[in-house]
N, C-alpha and C. Protein backbone atom coordinates (compact mmCIF):
# COMPACT_ATOMS: atom_id res chain seq x y z
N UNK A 1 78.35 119.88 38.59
CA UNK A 1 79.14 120.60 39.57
C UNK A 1 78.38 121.87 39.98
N UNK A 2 78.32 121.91 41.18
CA UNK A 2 77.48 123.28 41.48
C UNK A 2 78.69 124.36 42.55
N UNK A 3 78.10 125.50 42.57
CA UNK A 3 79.16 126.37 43.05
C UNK A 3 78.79 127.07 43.97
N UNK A 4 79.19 127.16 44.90
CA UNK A 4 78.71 127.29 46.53
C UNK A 4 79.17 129.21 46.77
N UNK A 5 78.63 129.50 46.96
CA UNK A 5 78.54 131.32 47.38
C UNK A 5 78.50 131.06 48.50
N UNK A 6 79.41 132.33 49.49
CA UNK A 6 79.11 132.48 50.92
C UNK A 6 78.52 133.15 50.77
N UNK A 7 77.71 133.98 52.26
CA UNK A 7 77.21 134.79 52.76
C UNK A 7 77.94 136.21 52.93
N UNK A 8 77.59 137.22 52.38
CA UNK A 8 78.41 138.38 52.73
C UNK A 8 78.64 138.68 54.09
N UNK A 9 79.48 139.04 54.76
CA UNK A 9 79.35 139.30 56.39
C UNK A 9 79.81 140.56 56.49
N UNK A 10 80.26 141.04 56.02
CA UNK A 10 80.76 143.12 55.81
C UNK A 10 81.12 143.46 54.69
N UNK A 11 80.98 144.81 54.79
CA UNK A 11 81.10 145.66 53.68
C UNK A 11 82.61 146.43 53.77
N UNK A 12 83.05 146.10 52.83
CA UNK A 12 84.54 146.81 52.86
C UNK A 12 84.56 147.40 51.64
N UNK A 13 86.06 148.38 51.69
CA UNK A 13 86.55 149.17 50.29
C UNK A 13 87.07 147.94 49.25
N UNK A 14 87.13 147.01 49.95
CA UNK A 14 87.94 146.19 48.86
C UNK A 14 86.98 145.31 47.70
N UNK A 15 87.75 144.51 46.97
CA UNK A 15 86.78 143.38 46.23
C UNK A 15 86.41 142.64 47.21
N UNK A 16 85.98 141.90 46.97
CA UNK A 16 85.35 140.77 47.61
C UNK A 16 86.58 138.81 48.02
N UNK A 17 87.13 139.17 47.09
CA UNK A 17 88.35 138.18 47.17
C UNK A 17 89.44 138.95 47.64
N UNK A 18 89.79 140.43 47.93
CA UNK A 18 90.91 141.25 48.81
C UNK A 18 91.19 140.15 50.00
N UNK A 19 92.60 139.77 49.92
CA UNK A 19 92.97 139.32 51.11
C UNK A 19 94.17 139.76 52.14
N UNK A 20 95.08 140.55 50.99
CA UNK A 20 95.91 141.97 51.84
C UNK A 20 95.79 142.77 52.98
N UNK A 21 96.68 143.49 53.35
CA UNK A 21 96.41 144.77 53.94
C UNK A 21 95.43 144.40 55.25
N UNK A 22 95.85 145.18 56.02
CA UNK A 22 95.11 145.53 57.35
C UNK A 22 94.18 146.63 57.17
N UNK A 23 92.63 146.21 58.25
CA UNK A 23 91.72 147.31 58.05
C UNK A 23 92.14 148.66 59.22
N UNK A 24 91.96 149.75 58.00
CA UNK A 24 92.21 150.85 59.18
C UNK A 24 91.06 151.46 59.98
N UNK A 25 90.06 150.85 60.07
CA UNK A 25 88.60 151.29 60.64
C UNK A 25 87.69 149.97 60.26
N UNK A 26 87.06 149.48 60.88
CA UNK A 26 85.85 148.68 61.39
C UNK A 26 84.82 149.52 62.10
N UNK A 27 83.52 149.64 61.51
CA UNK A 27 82.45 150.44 62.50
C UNK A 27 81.35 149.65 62.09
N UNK A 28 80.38 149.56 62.73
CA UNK A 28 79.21 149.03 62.68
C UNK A 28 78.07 149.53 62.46
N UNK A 29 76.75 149.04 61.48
CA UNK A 29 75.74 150.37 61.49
C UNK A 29 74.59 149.29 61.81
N UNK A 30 73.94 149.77 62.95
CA UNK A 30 72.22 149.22 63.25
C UNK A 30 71.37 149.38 62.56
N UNK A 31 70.54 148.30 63.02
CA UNK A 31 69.40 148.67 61.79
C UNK A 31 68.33 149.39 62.80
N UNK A 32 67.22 150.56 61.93
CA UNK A 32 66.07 151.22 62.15
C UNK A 32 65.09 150.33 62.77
N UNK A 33 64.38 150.31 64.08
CA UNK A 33 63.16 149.73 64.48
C UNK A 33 62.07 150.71 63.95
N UNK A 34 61.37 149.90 64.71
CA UNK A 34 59.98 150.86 64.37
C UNK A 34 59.98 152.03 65.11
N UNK A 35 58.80 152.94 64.74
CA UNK A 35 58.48 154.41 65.41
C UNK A 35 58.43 154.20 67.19
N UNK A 36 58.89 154.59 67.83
CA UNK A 36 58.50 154.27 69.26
C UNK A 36 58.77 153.53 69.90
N UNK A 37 59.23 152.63 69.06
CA UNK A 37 59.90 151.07 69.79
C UNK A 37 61.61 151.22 70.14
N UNK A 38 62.24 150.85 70.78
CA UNK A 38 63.24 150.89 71.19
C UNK A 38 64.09 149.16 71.96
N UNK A 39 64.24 148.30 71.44
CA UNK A 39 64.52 147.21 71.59
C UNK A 39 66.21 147.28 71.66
N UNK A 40 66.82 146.92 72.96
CA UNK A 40 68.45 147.02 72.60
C UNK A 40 68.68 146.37 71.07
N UNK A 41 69.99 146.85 71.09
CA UNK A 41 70.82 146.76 69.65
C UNK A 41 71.88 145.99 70.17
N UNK A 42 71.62 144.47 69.68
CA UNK A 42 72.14 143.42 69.64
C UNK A 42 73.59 143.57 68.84
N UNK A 43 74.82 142.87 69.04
CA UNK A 43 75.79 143.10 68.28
C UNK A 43 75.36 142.04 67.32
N UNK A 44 74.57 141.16 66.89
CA UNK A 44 74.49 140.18 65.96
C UNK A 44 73.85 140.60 65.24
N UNK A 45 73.09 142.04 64.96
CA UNK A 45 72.18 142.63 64.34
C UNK A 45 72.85 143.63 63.57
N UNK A 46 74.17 144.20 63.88
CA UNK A 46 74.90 145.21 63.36
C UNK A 46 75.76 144.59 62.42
N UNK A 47 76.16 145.53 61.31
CA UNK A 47 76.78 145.27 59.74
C UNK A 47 77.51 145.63 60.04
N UNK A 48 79.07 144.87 59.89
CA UNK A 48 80.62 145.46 59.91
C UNK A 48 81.05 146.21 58.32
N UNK A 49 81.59 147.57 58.79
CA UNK A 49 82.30 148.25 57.67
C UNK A 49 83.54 148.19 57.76
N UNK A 50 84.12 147.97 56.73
CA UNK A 50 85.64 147.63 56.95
C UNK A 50 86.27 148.87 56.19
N UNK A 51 87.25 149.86 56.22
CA UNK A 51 88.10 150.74 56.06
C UNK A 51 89.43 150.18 55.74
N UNK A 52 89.78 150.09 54.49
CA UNK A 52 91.53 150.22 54.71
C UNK A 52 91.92 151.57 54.41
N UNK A 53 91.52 152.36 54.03
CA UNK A 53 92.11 153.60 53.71
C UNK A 53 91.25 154.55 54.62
N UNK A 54 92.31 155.80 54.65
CA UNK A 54 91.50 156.78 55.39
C UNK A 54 91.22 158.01 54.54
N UNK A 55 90.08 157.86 54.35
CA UNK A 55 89.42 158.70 53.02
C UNK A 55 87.87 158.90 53.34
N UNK A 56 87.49 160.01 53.42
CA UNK A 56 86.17 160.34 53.75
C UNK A 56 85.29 160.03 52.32
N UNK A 57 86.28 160.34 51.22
CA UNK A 57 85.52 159.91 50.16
C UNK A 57 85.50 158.51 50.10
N UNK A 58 86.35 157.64 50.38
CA UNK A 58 86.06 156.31 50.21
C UNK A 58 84.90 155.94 51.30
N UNK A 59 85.23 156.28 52.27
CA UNK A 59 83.98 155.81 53.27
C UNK A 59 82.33 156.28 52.50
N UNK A 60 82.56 157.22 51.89
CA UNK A 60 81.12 157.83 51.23
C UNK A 60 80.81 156.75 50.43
N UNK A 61 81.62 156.64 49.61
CA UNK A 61 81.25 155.47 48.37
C UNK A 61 81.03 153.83 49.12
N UNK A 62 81.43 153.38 50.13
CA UNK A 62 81.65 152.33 50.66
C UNK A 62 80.19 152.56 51.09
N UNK A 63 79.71 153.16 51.94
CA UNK A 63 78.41 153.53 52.38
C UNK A 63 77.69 153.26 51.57
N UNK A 64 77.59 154.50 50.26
CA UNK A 64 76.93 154.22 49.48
C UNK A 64 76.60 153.54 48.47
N UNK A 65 77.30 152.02 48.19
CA UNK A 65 77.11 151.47 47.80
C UNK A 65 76.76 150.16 48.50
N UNK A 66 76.36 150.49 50.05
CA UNK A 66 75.58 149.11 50.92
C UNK A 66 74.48 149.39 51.05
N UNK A 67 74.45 150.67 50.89
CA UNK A 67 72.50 151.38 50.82
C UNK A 67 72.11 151.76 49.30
N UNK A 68 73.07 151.08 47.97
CA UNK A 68 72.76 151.00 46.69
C UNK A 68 72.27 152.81 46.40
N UNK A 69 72.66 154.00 46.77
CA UNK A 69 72.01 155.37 46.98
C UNK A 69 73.65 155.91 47.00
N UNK A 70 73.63 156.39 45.76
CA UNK A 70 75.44 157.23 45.92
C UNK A 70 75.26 158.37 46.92
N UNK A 71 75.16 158.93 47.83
CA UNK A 71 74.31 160.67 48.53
C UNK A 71 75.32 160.75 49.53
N UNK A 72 75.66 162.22 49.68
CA UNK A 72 76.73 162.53 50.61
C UNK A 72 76.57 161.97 52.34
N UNK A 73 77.49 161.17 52.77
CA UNK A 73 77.37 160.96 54.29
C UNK A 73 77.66 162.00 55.10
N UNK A 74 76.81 162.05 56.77
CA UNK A 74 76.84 162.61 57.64
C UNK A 74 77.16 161.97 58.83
N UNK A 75 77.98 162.28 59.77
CA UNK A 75 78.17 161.38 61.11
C UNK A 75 77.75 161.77 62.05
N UNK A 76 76.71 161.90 62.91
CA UNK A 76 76.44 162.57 64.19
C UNK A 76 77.23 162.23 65.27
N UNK A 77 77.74 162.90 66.62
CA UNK A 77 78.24 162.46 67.66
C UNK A 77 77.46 163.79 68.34
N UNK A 78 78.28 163.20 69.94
CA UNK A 78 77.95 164.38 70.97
C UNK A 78 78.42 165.68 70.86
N UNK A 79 79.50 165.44 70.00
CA UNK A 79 80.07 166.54 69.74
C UNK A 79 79.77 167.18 68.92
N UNK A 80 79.00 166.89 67.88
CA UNK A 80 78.63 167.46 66.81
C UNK A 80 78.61 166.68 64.95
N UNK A 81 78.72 167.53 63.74
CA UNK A 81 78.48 166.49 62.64
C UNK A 81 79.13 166.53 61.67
N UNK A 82 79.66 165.44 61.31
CA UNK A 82 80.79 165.38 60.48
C UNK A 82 80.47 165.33 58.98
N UNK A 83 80.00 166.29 58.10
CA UNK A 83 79.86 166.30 56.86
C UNK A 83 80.67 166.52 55.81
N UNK A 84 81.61 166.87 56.00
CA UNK A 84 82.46 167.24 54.83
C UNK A 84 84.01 166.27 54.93
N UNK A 85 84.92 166.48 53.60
CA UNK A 85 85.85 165.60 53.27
C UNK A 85 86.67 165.87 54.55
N UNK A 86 86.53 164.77 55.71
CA UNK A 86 87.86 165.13 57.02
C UNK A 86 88.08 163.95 57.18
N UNK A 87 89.25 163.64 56.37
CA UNK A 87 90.26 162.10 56.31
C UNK A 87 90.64 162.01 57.68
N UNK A 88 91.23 162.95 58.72
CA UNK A 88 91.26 162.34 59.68
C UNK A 88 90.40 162.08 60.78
N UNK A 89 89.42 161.75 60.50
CA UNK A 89 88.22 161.44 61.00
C UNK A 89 87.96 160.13 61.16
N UNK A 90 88.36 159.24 60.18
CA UNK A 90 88.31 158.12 59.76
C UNK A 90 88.88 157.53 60.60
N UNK A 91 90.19 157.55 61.06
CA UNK A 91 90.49 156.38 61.97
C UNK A 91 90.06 156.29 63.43
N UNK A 92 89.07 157.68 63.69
CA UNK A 92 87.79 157.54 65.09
C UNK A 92 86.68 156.88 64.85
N UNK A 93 86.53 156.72 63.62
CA UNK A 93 85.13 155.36 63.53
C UNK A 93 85.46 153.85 64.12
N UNK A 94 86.71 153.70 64.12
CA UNK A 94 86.99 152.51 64.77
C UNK A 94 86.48 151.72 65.82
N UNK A 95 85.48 150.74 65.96
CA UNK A 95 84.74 150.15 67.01
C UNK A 95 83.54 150.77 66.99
N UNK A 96 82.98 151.65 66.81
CA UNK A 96 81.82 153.36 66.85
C UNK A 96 80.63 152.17 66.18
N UNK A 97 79.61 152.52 66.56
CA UNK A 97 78.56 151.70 66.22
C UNK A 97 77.26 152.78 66.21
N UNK A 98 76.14 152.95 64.86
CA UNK A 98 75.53 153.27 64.42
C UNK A 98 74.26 153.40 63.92
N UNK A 99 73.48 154.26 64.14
CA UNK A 99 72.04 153.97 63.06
C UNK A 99 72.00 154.83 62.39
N UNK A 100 71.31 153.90 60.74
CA UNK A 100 71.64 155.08 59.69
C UNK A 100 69.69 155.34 59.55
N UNK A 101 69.78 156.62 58.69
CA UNK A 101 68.91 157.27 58.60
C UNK A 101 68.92 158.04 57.14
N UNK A 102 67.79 157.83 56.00
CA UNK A 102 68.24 158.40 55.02
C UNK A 102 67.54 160.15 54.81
N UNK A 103 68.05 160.78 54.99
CA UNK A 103 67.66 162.44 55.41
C UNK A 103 67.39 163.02 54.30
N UNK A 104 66.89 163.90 53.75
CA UNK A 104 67.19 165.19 52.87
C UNK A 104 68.27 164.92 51.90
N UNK A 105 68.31 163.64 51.22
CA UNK A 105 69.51 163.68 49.97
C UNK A 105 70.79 163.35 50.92
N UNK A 106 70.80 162.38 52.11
CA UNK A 106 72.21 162.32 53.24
C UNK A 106 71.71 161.14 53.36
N UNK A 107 73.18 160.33 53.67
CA UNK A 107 73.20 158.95 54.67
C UNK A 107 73.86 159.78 55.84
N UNK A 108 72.41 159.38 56.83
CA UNK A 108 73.02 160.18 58.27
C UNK A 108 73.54 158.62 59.18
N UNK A 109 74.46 158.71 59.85
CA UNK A 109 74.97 158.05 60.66
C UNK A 109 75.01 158.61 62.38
N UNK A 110 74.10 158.44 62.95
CA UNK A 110 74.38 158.38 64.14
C UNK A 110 74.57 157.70 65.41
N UNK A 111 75.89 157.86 66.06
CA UNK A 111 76.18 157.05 67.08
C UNK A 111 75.56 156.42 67.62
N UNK A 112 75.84 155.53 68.43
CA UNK A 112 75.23 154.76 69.46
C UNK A 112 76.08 154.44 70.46
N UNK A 113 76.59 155.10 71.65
CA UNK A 113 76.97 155.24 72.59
C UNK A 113 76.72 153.78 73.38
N UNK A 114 77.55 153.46 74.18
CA UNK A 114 77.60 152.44 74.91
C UNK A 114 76.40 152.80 76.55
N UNK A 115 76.01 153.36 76.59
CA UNK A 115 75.58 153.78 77.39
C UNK A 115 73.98 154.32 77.18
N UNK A 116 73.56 153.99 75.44
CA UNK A 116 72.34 153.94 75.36
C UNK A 116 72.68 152.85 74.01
N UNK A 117 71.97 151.54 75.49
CA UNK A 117 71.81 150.07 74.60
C UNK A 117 70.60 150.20 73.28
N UNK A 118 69.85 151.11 73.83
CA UNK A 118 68.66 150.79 73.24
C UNK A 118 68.84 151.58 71.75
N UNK A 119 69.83 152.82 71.61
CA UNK A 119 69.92 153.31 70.68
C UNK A 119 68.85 155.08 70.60
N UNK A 120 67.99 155.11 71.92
CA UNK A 120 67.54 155.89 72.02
C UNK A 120 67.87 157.09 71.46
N UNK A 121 69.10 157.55 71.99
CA UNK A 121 69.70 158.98 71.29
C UNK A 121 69.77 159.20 70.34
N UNK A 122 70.50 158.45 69.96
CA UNK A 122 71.11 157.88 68.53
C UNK A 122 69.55 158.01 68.04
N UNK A 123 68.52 157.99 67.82
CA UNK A 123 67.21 157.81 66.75
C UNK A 123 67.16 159.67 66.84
N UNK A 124 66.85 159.89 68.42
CA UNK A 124 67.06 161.17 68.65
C UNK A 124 67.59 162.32 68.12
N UNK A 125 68.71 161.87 67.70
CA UNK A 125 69.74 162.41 67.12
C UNK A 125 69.48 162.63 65.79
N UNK A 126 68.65 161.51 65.06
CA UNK A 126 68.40 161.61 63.59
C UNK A 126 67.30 162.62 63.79
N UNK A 127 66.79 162.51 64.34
CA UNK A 127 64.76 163.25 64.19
C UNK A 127 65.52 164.53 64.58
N UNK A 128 66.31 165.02 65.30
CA UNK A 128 67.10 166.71 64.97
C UNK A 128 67.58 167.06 63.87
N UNK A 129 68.42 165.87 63.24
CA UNK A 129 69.34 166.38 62.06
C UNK A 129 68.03 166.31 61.10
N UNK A 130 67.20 165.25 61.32
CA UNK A 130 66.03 165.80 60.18
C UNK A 130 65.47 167.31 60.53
N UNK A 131 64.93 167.39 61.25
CA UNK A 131 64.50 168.48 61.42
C UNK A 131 65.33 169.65 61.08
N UNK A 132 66.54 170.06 61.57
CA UNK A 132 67.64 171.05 61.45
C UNK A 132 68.30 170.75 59.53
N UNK A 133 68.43 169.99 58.98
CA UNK A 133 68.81 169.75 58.16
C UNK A 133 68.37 170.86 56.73
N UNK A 134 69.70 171.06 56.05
CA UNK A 134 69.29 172.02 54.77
C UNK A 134 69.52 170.94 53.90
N UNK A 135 68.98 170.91 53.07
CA UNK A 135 69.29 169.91 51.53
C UNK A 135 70.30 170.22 51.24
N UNK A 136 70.86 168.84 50.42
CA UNK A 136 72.36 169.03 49.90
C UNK A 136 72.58 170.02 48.92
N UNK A 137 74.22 170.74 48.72
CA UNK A 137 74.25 171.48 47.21
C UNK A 137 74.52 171.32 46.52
């Protein structure tokens, strides 16, 4: 008798057999191209995060345990960066799609706007927060 494993398809707060409860956030994170390259960001290429709770600390740990690296998360937007414990934050990741970036001791997350397919900003966005960035305390 042999025993058949699926394929993981997202990362959620839950176990892996959780079949309860409604997710309160779904967001997606892209993956890094190369230096210079800029190839749209396919939705078949992006990792679903699943949220049932709205907890900045759970989202940290959920994160950090898909990039195997426990390290405090950061969220970039246009508006600015979301580093610290703001639970209601959480239910605006909803649909929000991402490239992560590992910074100075941070999982940086920055947007990806519908309006840059390619993700341009969004890389943009990391190469500032690197640059501007103080190490964690």
């Amino acid at each position: 008798m042999t025993t058949s494993f699926s394929t993981l398809t997202d990362v959620t707060t839950q176990e892996e057999n959780y079949r309860g409860g409604t997710p309160l956030a779904t967001f997606y994170i892209g993956p890094t191209s190369e230096r210079g390259r800029y190839p749209a960001i396919c939705e078949a290429s992006l990792t679903p995060v699943v949220l049932f709770l709205a907890s900045f600390k759970e989202a940290t740990l959920t994160i950090g345990r898909f990039f195997n690296k426990p390290l405090p998360v950061a969220f970039i937007g246009k508006t600015g960066t979301v580093t610290d414990e703001n639970d209601d934050f959480i239910p605006h990741l909803n649909g929000c799609r991402f490239l992560h970036r590992e910074i100075r001791g941070y999982h940086v997350l920055a947007r990806i706007y519908k309006d840059d397919v390619t993700g341009k900003q969004a890389r943009q966005a990391l190469n500032n927060f690197a640059r501007d960035c103080p190490p964690p305390i």
